[in-house]
Protein backbone atom coordinates (compact mmCIF):
# COMPACT_ATOMS: atom_id res chain seq x y z
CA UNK A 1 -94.33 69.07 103.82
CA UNK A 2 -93.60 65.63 104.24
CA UNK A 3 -90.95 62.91 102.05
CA UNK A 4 -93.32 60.94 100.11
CA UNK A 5 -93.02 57.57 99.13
CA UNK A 6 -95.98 56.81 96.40
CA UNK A 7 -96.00 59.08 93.82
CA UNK A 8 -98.52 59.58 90.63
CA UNK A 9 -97.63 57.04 87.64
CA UNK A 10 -95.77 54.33 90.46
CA UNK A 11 -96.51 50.63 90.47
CA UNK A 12 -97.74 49.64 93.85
CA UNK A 13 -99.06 46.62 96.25
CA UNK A 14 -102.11 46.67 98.18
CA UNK A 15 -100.74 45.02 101.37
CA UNK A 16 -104.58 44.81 103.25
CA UNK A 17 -108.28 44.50 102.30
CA UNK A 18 -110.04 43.22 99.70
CA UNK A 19 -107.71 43.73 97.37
CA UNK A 20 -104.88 42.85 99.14
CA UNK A 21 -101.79 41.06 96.92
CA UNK A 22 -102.79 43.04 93.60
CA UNK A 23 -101.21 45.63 92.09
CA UNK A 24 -101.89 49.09 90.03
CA UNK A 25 -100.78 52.27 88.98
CA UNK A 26 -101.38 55.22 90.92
CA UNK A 27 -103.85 58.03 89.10
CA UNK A 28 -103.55 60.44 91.85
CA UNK A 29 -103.06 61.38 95.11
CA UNK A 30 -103.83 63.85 97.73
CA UNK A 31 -101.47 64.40 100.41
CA UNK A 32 -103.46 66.41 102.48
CA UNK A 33 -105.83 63.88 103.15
CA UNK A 34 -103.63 60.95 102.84
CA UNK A 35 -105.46 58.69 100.00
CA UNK A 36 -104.45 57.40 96.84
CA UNK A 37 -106.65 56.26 93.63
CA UNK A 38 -105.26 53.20 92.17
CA UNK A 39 -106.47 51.77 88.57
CA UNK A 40 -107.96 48.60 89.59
CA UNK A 41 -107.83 48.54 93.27
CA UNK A 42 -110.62 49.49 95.04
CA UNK A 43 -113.57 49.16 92.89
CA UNK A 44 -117.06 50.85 93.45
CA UNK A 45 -120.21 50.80 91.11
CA UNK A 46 -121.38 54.35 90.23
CA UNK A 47 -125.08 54.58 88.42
CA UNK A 48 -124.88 57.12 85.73
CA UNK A 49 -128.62 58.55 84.49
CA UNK A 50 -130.27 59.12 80.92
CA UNK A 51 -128.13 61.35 78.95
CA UNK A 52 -126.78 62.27 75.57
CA UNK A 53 -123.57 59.95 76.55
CA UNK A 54 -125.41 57.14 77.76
CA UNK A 55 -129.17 57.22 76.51
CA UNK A 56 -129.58 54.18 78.92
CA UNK A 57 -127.97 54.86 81.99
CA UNK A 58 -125.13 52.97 83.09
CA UNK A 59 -123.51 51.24 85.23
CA UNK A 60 -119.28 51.33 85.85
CA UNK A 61 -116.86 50.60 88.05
CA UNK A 62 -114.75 53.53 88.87
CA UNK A 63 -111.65 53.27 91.39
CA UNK A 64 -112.17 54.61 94.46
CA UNK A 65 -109.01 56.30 97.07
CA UNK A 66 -107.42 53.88 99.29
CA UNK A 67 -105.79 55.23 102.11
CA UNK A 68 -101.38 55.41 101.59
CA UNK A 69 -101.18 53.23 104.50
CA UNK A 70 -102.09 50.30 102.80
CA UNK A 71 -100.05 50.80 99.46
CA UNK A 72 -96.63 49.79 99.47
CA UNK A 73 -94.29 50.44 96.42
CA UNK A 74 -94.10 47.51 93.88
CA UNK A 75 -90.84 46.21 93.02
CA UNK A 76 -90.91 44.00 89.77
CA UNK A 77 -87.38 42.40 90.80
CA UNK A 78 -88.68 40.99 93.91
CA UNK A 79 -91.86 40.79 92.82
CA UNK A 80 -93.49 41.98 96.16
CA UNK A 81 -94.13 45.13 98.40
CA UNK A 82 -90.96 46.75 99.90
CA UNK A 83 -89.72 49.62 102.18
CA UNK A 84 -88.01 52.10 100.15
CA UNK A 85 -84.89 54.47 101.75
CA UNK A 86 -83.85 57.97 100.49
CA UNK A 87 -80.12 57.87 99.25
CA UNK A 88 -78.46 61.47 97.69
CA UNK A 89 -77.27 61.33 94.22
CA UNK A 90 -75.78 64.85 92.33
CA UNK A 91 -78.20 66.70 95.02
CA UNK A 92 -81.16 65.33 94.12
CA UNK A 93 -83.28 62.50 96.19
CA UNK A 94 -83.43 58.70 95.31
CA UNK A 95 -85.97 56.12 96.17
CA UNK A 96 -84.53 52.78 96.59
CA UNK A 97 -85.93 49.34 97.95
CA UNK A 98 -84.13 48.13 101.38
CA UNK A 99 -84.21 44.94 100.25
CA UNK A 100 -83.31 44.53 96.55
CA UNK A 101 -81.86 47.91 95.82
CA UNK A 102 -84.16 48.55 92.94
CA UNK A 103 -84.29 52.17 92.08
CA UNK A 104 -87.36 54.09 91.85
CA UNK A 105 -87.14 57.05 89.39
């Protein structure tokens, strides 16, 4: 199993795309295939038919996964995408930015 570094419920920057230079929180993830879905990144339209919930159909925009490669952590002191290290604190594993220091918990 690999160290992760985007986990469920972070804040992070889409650094390539169409969305590239936004940010959103992270819904979920799947490791195994290496995609993330991000509230407001990635946008698709999904048609929904007739039914008791939507006697009209519909039409909404649902986020769709986003490959881990182009998320980057979101650090609101810098305000940009960083690189995050691993430090050990009371045996347990830290995220922190390389550049600002900013601790990811």
């Amino acid at each position: 199993m690999s160290v992760q570094r985007i986990k469920k419920g972070d804040i992070v920057f889409c650094n390539t795309g169409k969305d590239a230079g936004r940010t959103g929180e992270v819904l979920s993830i799947d490791i195994a295939k290496g995609y993330a879905v991000v509230d407001g990144l990635n946008l698709k339209k999904k048609t929904f038919r007739k039914s008791e919930h939507f006697p009209e159909g519909a039409i909404h925009e649902i986020p769709a996964p986003i490959h881990l490669s182009n998320l980057m952590p979101y650090d609101p002191e810098s305000k940009k995408g960083v690189r995050i290290s691993r430090i050990r604190e009371d045996g347990k594993s830290i995220r922190v930015a390389k550049g600002s220091g900013h601790r990811f918990e």
